[in-house]
N, C-alpha and C. Protein backbone atom coordinates (compact mmCIF):
# COMPACT_ATOMS: atom_id res chain seq x y z
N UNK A 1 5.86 14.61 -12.06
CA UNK A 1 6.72 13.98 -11.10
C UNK A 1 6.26 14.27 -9.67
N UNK A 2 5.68 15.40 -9.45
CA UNK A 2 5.19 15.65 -8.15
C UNK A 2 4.32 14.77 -7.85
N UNK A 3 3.32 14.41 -8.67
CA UNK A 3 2.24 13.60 -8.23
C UNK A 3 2.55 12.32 -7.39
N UNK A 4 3.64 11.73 -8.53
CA UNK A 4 4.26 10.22 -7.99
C UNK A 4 4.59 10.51 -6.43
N UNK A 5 5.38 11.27 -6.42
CA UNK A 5 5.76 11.36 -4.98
C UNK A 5 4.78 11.90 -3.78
N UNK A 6 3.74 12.73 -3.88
CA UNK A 6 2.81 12.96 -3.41
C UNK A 6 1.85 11.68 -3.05
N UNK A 7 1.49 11.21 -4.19
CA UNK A 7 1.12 9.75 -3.89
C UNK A 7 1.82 8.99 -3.03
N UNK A 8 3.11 8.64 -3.18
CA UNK A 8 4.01 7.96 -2.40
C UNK A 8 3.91 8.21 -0.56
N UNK A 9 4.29 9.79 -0.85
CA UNK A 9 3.76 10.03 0.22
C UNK A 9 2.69 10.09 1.09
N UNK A 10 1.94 9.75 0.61
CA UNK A 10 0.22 9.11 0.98
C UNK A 10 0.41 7.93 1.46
N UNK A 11 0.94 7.02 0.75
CA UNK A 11 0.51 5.98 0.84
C UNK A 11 1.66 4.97 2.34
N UNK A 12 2.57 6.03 2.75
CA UNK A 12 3.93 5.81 3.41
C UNK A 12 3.15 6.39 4.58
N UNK A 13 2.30 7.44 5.02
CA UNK A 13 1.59 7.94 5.74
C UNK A 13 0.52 6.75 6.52
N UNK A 14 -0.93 6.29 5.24
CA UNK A 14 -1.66 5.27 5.48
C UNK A 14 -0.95 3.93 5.94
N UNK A 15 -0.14 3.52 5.44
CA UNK A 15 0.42 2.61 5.73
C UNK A 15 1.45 2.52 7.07
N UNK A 16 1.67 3.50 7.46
CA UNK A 16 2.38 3.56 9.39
C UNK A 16 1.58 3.87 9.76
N UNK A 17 -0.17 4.84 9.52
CA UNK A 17 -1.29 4.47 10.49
C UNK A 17 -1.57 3.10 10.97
N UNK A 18 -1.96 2.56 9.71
CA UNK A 18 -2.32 1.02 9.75
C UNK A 18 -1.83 0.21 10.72
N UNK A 19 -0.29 0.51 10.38
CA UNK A 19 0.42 -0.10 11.20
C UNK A 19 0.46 0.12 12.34
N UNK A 20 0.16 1.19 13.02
CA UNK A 20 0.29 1.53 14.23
C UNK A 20 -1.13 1.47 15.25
N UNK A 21 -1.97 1.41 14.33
CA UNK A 21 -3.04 0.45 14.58
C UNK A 21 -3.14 -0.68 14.98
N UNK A 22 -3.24 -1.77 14.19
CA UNK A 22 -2.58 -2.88 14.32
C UNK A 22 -1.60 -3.11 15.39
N UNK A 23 -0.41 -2.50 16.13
CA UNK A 23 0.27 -2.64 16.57
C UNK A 23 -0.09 -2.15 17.94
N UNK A 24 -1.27 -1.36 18.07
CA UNK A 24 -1.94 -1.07 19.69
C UNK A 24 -3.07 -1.62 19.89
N UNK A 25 -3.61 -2.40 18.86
CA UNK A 25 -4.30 -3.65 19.29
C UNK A 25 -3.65 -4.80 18.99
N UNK A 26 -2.42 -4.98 19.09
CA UNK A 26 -1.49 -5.82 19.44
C UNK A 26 -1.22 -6.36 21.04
N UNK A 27 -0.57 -5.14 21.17
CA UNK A 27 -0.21 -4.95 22.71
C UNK A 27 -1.56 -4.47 23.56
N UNK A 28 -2.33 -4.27 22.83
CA UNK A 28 -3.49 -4.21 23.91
C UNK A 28 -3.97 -5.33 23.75
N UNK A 29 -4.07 -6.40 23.58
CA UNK A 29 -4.27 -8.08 23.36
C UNK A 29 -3.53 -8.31 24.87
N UNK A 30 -2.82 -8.12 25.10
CA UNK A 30 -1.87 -8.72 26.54
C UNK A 30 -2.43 -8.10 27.55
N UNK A 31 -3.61 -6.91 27.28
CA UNK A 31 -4.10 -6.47 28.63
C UNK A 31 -5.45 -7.43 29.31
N UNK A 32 -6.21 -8.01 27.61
CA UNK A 32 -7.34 -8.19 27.79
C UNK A 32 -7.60 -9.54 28.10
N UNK A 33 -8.43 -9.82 29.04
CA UNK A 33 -8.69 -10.76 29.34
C UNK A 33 -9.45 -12.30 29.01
N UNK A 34 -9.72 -13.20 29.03
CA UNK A 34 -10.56 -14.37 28.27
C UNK A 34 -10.67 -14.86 27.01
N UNK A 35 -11.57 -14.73 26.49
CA UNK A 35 -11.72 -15.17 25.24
C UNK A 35 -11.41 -13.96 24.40
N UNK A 36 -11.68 -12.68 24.78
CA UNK A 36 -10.98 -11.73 23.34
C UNK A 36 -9.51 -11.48 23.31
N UNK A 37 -8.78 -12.42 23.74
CA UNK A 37 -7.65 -12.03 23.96
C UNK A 37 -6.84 -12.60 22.71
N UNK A 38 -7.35 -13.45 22.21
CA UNK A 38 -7.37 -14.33 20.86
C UNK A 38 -7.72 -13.38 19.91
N UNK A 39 -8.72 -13.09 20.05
CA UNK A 39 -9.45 -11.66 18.64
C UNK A 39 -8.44 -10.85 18.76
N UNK A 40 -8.56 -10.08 19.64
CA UNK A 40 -7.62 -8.78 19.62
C UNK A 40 -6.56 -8.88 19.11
N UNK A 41 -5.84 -10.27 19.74
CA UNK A 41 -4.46 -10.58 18.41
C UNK A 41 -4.24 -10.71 17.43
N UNK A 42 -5.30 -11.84 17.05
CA UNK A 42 -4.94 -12.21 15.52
C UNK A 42 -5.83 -10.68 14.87
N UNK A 43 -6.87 -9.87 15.00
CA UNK A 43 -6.90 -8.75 14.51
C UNK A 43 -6.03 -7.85 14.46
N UNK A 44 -5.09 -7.51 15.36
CA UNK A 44 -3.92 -6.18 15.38
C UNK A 44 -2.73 -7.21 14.33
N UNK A 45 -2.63 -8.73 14.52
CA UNK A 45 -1.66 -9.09 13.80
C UNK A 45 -1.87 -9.06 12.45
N UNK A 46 -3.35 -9.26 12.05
CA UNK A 46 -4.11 -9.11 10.71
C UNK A 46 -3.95 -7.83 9.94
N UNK A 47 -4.59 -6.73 10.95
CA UNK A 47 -4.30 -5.30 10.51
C UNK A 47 -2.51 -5.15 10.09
N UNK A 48 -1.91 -5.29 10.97
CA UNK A 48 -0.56 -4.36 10.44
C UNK A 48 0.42 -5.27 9.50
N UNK A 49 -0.10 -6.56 9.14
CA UNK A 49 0.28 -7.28 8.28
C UNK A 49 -0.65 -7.03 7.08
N UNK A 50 -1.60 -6.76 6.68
CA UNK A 50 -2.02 -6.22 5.58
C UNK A 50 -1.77 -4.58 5.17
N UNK A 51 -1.36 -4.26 6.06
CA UNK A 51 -1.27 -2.69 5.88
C UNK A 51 0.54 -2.69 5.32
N UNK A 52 0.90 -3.24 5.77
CA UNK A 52 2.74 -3.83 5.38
C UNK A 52 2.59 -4.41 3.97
N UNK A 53 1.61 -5.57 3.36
CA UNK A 53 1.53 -5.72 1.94
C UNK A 53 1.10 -4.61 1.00
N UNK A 54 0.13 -3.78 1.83
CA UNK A 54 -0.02 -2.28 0.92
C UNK A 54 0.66 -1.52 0.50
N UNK A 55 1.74 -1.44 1.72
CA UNK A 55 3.03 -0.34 1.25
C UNK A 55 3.68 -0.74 0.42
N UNK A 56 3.73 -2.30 0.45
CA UNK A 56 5.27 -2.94 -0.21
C UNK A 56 4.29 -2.91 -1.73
N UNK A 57 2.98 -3.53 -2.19
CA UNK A 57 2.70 -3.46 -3.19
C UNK A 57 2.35 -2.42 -3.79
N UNK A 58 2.43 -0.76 -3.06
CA UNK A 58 1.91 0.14 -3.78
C UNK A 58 3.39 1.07 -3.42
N UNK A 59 4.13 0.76 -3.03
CA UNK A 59 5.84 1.70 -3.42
C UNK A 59 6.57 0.89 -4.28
N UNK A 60 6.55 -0.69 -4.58
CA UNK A 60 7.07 -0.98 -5.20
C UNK A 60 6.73 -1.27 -6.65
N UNK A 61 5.00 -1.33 -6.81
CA UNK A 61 4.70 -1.05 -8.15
C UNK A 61 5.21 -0.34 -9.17
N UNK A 62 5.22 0.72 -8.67
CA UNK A 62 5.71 2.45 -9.51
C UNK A 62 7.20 2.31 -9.64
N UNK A 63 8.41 1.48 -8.99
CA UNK A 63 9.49 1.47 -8.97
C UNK A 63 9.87 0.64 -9.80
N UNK A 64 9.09 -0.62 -10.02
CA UNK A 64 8.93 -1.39 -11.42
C UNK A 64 8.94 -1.09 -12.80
N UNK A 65 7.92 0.14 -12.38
CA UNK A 65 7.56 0.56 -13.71
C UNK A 65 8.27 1.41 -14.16
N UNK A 66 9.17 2.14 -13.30
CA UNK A 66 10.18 2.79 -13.81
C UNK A 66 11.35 2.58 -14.14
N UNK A 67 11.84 1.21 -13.79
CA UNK A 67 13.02 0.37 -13.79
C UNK A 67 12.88 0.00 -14.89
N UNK A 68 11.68 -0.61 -15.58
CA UNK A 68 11.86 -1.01 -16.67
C UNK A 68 11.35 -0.07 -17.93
N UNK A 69 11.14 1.14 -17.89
CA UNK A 69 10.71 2.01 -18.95
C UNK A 69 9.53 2.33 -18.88
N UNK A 70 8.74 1.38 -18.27
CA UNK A 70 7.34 1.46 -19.05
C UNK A 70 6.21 2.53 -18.40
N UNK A 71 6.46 3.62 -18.00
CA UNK A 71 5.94 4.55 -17.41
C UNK A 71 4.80 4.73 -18.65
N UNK A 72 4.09 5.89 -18.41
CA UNK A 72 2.90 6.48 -19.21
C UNK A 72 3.01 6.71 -20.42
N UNK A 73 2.81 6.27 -21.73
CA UNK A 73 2.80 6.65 -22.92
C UNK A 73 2.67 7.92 -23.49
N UNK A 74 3.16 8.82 -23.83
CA UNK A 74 3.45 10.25 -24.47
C UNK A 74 1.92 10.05 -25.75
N UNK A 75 0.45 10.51 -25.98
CA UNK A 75 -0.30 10.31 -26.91
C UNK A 75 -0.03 11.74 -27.67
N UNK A 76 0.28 11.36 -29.32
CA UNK A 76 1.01 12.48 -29.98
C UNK A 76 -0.17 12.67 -30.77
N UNK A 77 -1.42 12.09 -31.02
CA UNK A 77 -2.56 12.47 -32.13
C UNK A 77 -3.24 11.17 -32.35
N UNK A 78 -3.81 11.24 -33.52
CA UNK A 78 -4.95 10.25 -34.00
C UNK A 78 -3.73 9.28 -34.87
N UNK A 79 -3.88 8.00 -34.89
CA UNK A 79 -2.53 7.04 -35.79
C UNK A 79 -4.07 6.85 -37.20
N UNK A 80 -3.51 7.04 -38.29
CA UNK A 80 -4.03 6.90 -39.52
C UNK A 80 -3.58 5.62 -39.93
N UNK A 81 -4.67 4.84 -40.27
CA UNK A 81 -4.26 3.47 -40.46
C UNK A 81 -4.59 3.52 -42.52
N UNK A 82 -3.60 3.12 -43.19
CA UNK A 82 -4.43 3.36 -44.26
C UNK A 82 -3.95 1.63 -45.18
N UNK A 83 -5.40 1.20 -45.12
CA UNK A 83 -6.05 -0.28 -45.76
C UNK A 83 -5.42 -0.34 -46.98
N UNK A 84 -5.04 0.32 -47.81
CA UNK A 84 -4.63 0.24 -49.25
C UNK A 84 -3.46 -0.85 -49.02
């Protein structure tokens, strides 16, 4: 159980970097002048909008999988199949 949340917490970490990335080459888009003023946006808007599908698809994966049972399989030995 630690792991999950350790993970979680990783990934809640990377994902408000990202974002906060993204989000100061956002507002640094309004400083810059000419033609990169276009780049700089749609890149900071690019960055912290993909970094926002990361979180949502990698916190809500694991919450799926636990909602509906299907967490990690318990392996109890070798299954003997017998042909007869």
């Amino acid at each position: 159980m630690g792991d999950k949340h350790q993970t979680m917490a990783a990934v809640k970490w990377l994902s408000a970097a990202g974002t906060a990335i993204g989000l100061a080459l956002t507002i640094y888009s309004f400083f810059v002048s000419g033609i990169t003023q276009e780049y700089f946006l749609s890149i900071g808007i690019g960055v912290m909008v993909g970094f926002m599908f990361i979180f949502g698809t990698l916190i809500f994966l694991p919450l799926i999988e636990e909602f509906t049972g299907k967490s990690k399989p318990e392996m109890t030995g070798m299954i003997k199949i017998d042909y007869n």
